[in-house]
C-alpha atoms as a PDB file:
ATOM      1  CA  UNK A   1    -115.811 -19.286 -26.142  1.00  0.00           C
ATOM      2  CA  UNK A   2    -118.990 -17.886 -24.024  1.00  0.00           C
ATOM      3  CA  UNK A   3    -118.359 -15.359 -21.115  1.00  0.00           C
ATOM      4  CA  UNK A   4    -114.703 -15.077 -21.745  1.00  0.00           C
ATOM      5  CA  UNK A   5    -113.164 -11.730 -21.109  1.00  0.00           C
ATOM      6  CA  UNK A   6    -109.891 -10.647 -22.491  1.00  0.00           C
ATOM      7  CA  UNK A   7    -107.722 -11.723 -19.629  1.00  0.00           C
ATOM      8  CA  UNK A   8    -109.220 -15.547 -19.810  1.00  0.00           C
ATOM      9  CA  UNK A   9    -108.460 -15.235 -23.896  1.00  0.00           C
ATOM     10  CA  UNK A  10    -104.811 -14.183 -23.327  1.00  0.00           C
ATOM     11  CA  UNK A  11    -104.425 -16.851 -20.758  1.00  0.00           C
ATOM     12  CA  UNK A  12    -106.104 -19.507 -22.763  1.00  0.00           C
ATOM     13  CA  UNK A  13    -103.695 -18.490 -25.954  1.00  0.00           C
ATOM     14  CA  UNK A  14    -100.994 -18.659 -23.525  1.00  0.00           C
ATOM     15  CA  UNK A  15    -101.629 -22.003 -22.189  1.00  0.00           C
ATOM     16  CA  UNK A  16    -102.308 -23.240 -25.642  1.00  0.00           C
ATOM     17  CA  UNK A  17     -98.394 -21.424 -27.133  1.00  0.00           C
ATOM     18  CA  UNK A  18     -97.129 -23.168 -23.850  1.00  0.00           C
ATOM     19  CA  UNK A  19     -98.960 -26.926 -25.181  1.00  0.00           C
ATOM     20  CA  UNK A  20     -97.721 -25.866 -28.585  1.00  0.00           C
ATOM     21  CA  UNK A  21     -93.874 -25.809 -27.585  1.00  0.00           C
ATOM     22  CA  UNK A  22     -94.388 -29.566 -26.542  1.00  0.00           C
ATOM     23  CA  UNK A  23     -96.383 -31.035 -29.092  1.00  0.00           C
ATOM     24  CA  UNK A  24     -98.034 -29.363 -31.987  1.00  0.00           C
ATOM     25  CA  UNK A  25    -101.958 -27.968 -31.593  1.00  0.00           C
ATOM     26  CA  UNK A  26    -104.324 -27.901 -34.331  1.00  0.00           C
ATOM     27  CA  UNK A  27    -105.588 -24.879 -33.776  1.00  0.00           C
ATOM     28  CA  UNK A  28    -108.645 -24.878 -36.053  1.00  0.00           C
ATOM     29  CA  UNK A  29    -110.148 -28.195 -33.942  1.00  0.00           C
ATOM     30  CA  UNK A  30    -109.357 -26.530 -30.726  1.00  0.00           C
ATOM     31  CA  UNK A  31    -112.419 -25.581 -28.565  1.00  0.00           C
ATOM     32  CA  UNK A  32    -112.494 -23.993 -25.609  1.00  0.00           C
ATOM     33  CA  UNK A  33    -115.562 -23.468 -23.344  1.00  0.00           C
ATOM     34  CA  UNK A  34    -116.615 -22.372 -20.161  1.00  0.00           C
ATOM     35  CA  UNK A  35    -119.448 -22.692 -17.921  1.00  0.00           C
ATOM     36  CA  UNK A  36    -120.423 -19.500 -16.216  1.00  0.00           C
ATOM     37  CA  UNK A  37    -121.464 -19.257 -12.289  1.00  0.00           C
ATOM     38  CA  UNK A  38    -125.286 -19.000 -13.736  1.00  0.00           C
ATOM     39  CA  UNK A  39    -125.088 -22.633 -14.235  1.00  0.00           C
ATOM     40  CA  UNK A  40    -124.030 -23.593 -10.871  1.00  0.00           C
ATOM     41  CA  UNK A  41    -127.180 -21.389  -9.565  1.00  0.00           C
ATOM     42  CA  UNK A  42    -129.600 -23.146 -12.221  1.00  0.00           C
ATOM     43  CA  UNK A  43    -128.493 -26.370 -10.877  1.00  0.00           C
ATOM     44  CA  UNK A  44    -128.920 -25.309  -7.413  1.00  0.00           C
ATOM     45  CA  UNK A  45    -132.454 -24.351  -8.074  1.00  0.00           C
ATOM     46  CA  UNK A  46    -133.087 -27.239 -10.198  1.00  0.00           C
ATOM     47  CA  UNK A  47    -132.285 -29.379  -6.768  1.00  0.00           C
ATOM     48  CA  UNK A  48    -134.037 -27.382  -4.220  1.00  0.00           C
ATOM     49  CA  UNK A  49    -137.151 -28.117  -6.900  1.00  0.00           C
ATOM     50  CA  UNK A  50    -136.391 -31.658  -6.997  1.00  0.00           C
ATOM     51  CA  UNK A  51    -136.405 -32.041  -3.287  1.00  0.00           C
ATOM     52  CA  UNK A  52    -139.711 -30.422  -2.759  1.00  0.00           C
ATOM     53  CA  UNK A  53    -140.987 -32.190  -5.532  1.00  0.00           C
ATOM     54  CA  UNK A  54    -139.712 -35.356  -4.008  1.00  0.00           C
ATOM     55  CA  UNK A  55    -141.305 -34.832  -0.520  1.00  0.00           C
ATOM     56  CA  UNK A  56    -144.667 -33.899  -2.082  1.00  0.00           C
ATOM     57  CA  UNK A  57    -144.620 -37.112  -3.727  1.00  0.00           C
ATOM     58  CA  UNK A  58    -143.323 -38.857  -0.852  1.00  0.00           C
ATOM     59  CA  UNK A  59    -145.614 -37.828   1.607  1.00  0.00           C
ATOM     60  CA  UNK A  60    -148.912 -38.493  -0.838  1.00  0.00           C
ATOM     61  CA  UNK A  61    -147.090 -42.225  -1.351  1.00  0.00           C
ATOM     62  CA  UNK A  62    -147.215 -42.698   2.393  1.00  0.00           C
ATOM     63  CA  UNK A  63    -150.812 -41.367   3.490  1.00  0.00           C
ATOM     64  CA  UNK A  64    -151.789 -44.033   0.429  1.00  0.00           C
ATOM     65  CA  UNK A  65    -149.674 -46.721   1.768  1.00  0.00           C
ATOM     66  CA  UNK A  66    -149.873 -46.368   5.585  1.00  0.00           C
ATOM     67  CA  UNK A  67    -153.656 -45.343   4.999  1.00  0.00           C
ATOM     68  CA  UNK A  68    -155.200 -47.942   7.382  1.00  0.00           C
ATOM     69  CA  UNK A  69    -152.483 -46.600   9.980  1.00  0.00           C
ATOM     70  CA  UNK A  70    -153.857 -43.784  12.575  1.00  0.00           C
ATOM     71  CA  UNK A  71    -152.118 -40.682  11.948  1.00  0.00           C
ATOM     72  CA  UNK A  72    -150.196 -41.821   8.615  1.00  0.00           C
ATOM     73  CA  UNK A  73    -149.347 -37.951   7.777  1.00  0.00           C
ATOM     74  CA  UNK A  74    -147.155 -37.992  10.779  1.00  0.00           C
ATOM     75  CA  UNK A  75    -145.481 -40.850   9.317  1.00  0.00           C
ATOM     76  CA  UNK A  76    -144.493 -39.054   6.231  1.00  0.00           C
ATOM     77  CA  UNK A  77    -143.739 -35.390   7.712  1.00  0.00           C
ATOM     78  CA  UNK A  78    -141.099 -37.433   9.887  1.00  0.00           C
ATOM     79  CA  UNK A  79    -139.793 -38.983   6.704  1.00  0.00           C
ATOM     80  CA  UNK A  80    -139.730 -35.536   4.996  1.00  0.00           C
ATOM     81  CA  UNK A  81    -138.068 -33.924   7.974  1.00  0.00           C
ATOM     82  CA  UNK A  82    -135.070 -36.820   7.926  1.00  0.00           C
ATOM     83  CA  UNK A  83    -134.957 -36.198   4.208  1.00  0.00           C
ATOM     84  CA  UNK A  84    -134.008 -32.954   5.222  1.00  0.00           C
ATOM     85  CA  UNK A  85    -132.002 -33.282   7.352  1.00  0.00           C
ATOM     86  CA  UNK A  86    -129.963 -35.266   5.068  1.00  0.00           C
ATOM     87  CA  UNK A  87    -130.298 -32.792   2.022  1.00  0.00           C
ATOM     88  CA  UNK A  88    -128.748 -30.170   3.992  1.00  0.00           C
ATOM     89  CA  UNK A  89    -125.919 -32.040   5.173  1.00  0.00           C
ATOM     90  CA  UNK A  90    -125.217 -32.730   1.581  1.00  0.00           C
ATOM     91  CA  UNK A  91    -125.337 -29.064   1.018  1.00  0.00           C
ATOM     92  CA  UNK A  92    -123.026 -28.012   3.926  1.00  0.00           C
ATOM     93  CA  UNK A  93    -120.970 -30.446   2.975  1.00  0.00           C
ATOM     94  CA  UNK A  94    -120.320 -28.966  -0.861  1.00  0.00           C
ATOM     95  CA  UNK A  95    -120.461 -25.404   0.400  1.00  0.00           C
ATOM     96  CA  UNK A  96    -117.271 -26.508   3.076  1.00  0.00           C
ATOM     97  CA  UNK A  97    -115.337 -28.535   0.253  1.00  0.00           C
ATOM     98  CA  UNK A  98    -116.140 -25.778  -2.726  1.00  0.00           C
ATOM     99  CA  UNK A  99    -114.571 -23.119   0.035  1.00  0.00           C
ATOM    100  CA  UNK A 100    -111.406 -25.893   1.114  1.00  0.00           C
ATOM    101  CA  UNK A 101    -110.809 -27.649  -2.551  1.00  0.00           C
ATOM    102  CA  UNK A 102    -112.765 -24.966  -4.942  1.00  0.00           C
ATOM    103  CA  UNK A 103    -115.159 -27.997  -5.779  1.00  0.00           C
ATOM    104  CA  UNK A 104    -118.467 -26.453  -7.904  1.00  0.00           C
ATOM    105  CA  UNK A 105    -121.776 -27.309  -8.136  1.00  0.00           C
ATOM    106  CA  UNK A 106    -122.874 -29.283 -11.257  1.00  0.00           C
ATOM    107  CA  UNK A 107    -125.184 -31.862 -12.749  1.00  0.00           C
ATOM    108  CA  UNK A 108    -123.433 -34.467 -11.090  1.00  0.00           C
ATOM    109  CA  UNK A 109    -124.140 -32.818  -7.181  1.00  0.00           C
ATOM    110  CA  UNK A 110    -127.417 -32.692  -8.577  1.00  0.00           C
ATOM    111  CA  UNK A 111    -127.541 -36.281  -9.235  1.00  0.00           C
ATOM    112  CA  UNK A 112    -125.992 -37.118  -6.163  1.00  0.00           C
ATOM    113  CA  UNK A 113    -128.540 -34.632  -3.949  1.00  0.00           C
ATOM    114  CA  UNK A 114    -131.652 -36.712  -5.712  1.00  0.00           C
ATOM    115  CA  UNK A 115    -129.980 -40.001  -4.574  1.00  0.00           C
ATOM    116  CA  UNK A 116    -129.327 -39.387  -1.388  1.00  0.00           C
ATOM    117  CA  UNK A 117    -133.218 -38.157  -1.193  1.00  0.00           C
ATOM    118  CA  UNK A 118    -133.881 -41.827  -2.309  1.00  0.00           C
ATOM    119  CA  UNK A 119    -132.165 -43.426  -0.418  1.00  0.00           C
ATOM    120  CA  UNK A 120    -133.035 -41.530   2.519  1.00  0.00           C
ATOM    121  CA  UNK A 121    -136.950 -42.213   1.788  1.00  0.00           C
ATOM    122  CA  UNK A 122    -136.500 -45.671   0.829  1.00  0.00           C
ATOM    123  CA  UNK A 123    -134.885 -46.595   4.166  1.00  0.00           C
ATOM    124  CA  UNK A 124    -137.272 -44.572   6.546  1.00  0.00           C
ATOM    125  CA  UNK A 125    -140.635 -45.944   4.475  1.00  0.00           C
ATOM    126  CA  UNK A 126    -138.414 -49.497   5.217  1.00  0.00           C
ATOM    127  CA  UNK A 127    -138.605 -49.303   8.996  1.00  0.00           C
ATOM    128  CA  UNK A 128    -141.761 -47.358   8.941  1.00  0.00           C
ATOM    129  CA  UNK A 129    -143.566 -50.352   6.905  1.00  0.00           C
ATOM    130  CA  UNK A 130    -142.384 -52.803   9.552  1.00  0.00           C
ATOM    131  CA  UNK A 131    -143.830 -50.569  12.585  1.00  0.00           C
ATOM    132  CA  UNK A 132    -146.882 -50.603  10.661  1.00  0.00           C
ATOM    133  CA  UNK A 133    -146.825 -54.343  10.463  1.00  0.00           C
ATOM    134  CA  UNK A 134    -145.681 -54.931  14.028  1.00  0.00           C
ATOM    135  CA  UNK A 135    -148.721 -52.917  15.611  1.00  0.00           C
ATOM    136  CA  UNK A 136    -151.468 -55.550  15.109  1.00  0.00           C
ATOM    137  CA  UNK A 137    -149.163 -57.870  15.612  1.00  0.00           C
ATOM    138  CA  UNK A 138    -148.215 -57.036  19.473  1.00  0.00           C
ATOM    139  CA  UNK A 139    -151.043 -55.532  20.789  1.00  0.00           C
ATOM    140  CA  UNK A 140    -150.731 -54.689  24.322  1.00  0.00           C
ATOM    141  CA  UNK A 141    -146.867 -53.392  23.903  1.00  0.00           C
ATOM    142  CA  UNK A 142    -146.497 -49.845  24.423  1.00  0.00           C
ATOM    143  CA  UNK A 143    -145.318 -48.079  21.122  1.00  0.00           C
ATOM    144  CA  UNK A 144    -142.295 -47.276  21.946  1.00  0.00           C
ATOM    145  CA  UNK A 145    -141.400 -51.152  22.447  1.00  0.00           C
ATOM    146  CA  UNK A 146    -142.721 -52.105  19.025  1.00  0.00           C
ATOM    147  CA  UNK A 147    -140.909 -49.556  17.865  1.00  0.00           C
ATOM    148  CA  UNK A 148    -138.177 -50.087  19.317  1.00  0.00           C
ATOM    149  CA  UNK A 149    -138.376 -53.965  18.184  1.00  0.00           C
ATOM    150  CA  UNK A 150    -139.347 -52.832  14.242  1.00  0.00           C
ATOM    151  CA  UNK A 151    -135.864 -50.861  14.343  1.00  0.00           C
ATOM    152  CA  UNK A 152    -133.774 -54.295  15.605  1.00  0.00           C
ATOM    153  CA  UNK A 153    -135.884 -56.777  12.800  1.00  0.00           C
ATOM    154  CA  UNK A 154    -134.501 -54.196   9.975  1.00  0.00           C
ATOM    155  CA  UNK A 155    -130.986 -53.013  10.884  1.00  0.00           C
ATOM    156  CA  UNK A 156    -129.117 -55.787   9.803  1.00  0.00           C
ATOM    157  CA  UNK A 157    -130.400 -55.721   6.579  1.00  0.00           C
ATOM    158  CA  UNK A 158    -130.254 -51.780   6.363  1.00  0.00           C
ATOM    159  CA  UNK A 159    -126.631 -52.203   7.521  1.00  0.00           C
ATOM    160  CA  UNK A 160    -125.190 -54.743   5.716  1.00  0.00           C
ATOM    161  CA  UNK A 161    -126.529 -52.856   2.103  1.00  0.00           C
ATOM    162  CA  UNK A 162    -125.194 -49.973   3.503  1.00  0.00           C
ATOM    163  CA  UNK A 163    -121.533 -51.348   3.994  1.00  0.00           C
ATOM    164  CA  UNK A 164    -121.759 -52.628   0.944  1.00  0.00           C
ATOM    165  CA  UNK A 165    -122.770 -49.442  -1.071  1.00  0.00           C
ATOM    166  CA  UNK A 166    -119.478 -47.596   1.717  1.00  0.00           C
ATOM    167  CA  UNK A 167    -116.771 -49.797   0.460  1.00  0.00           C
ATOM    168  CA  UNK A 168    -117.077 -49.588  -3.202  1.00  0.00           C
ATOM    169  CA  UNK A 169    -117.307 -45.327  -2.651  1.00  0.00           C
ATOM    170  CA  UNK A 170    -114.386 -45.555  -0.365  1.00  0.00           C
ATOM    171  CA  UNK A 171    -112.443 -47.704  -3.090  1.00  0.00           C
ATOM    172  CA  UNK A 172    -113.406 -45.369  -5.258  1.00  0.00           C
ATOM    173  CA  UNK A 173    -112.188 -42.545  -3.808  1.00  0.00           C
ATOM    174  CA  UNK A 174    -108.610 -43.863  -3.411  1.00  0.00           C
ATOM    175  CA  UNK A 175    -108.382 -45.032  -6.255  1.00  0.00           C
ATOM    176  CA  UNK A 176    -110.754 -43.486  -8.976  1.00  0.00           C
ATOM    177  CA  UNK A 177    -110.128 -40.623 -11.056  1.00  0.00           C
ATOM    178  CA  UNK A 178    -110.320 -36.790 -10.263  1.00  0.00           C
ATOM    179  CA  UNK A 179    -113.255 -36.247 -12.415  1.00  0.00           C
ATOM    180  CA  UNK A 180    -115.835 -38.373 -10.301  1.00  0.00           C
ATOM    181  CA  UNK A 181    -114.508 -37.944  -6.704  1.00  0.00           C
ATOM    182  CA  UNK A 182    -116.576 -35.055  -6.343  1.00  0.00           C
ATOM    183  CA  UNK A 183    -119.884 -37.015  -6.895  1.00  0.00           C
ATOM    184  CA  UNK A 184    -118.680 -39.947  -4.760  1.00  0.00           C
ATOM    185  CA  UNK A 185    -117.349 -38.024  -2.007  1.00  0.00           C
ATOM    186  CA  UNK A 186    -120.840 -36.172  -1.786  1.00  0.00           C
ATOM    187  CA  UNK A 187    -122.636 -39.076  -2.701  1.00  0.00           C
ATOM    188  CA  UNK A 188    -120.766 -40.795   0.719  1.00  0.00           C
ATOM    189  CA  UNK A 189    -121.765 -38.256   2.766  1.00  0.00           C
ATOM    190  CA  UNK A 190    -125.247 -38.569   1.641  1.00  0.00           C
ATOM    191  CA  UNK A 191    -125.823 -41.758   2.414  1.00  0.00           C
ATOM    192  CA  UNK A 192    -123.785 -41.729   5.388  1.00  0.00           C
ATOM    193  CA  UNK A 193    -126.748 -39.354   7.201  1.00  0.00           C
ATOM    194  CA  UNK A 194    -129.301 -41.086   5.428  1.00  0.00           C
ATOM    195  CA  UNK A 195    -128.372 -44.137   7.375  1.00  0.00           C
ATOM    196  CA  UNK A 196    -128.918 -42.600  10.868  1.00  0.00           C
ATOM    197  CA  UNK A 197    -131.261 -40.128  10.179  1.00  0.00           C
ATOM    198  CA  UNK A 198    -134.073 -42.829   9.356  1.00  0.00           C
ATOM    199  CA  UNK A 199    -133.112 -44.720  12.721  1.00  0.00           C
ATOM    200  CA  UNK A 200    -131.845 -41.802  15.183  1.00  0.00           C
ATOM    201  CA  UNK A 201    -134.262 -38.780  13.674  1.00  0.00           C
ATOM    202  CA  UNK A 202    -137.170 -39.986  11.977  1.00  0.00           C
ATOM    203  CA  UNK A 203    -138.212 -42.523  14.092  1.00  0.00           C
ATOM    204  CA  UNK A 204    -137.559 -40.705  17.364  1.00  0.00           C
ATOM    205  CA  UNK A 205    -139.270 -37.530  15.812  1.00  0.00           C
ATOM    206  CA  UNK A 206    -142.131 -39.804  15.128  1.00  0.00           C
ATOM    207  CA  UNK A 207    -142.531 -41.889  18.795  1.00  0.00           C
ATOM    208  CA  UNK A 208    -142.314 -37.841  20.284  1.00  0.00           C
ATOM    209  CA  UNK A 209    -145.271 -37.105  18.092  1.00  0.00           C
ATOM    210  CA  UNK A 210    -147.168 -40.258  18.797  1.00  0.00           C
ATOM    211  CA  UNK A 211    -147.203 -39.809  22.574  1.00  0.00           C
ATOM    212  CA  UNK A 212    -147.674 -35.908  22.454  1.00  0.00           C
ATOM    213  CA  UNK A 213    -144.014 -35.178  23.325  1.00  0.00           C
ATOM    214  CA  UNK A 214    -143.078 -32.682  20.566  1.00  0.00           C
ATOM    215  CA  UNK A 215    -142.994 -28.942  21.581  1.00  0.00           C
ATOM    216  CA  UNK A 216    -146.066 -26.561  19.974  1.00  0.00           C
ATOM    217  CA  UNK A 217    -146.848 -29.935  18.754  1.00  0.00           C
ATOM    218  CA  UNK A 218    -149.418 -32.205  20.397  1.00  0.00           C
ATOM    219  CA  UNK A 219    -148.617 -30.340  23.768  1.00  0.00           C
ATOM    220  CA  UNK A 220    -150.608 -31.733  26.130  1.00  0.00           C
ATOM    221  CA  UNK A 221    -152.406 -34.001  23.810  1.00  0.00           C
ATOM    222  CA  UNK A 222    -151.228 -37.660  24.974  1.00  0.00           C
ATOM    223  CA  UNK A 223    -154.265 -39.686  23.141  1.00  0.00           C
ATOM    224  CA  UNK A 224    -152.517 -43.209  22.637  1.00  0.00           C
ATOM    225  CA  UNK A 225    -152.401 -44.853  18.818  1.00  0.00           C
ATOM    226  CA  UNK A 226    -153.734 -47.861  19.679  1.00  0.00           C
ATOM    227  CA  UNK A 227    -155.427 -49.468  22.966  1.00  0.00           C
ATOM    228  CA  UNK A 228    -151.727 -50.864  23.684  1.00  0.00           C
ATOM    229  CA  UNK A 229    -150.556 -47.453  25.245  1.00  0.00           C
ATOM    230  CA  UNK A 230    -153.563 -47.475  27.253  1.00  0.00           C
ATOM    231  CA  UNK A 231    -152.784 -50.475  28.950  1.00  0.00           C
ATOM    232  CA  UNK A 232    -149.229 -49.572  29.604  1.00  0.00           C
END
């Protein structure tokens, strides 16, 4: 037993004389563990690690991939930024449900936390990859427009793997066991935001930027990506 103190023995031996009374106990293959609040701290800081490591990597995987794109480090601060976004609802969400249904942090919010942050890239670099394509292809559009047409060409897709992915956690959840719910339930959540964030923050975040709209960003600076905003 590790970080027991004498009340949790005498209330483990009397849970275990209580079991005893209904079945017998073989005491000398009983073990009894627990986990002290230090883990739920290392595993905090082992996903606050993750995600920076994550968006490091992420953002050096766009500026390679969107190279031949004008300002491709915009493209992957917006992604980092919806990332975020989505990362901290995960958070907020197991900091209200640890206070309402004493829920902890484990390796399994940790797993769910570095999923989410995949998911959440994966679909923003997905309707960031068809802008790029869609700007040679309709020159003399203003950005906003190919934009705007980029985000209709992917949603069904992004929607109908997404609805997919929401039914099996929802059966899950009404029918799974205790032990998991916890991971699925954040896990939902997760990629819940991740779903809109890519179409109603990142990409919005990203237009702003483009045409000089962001505040103590760009202010005043309206210099147009390609010759199409120009024209418009």
């Amino acid at each position: 037993m590790r970080g027991s103190t004498f009340a949790d023995a005498s209330s483990t031996n009397q849970l275990i004389d209580a079991l005893d009374q209904i079945a017998p106990v073989d005491r000398s293959n009983l073990r009894v563990e627990q986990v002290s609040a230090t883990v739920g701290r290392e595993v905090a800081q082992a996903a606050v690690v993750a995600v920076v490591v994550a968006a490091l990597v992420v953002t050096g995987f766009i500026l390679i991939a969107f190279r031949q794109v004008p300002n491709a480090f915009r493209y992957g601060v917006c992604a980092i930024l919806a990332m975020l976004h989505d990362v901290l609802i995960v958070a907020s969400f197991a900091s209200l449900a640890g206070l309402l249904f004493g829920w902890e942090v484990d390796a399994l919010f940790l797993t769910a936390v570095l999923t989410v942050v995949g998911f959440s890239v994966q679909d923003t670099i997905v309707l960031f990859d068809r802008i790029r394509e869609n700007i040679p292809k309709h020159l003399g559009e203003p950005y906003e427009t190919i934009v705007n047409r980029s985000i209709l060409e992917t949603i069904h897709r992004s929607l109908a793997t997404q609805l997919n992915a929401f039914f099996i956690m929802v059966a899950i959840l009404l029918f799974g066991g205790d032990s998991i719910k916890q991971f699925i339930a954040t896990l939902f959540i997760g990629l819940l935001t991740g779903t809109y964030s890519s179409i109603f923050i990142a990409v919005p975040l990203l237009v702003a930027w483009q045409k000089g709209e962001l505040p103590f960003v760009g202010r005043g600076k309206r210099k147009p990506l390609t010759p199409v905003e120009a024209e418009a």
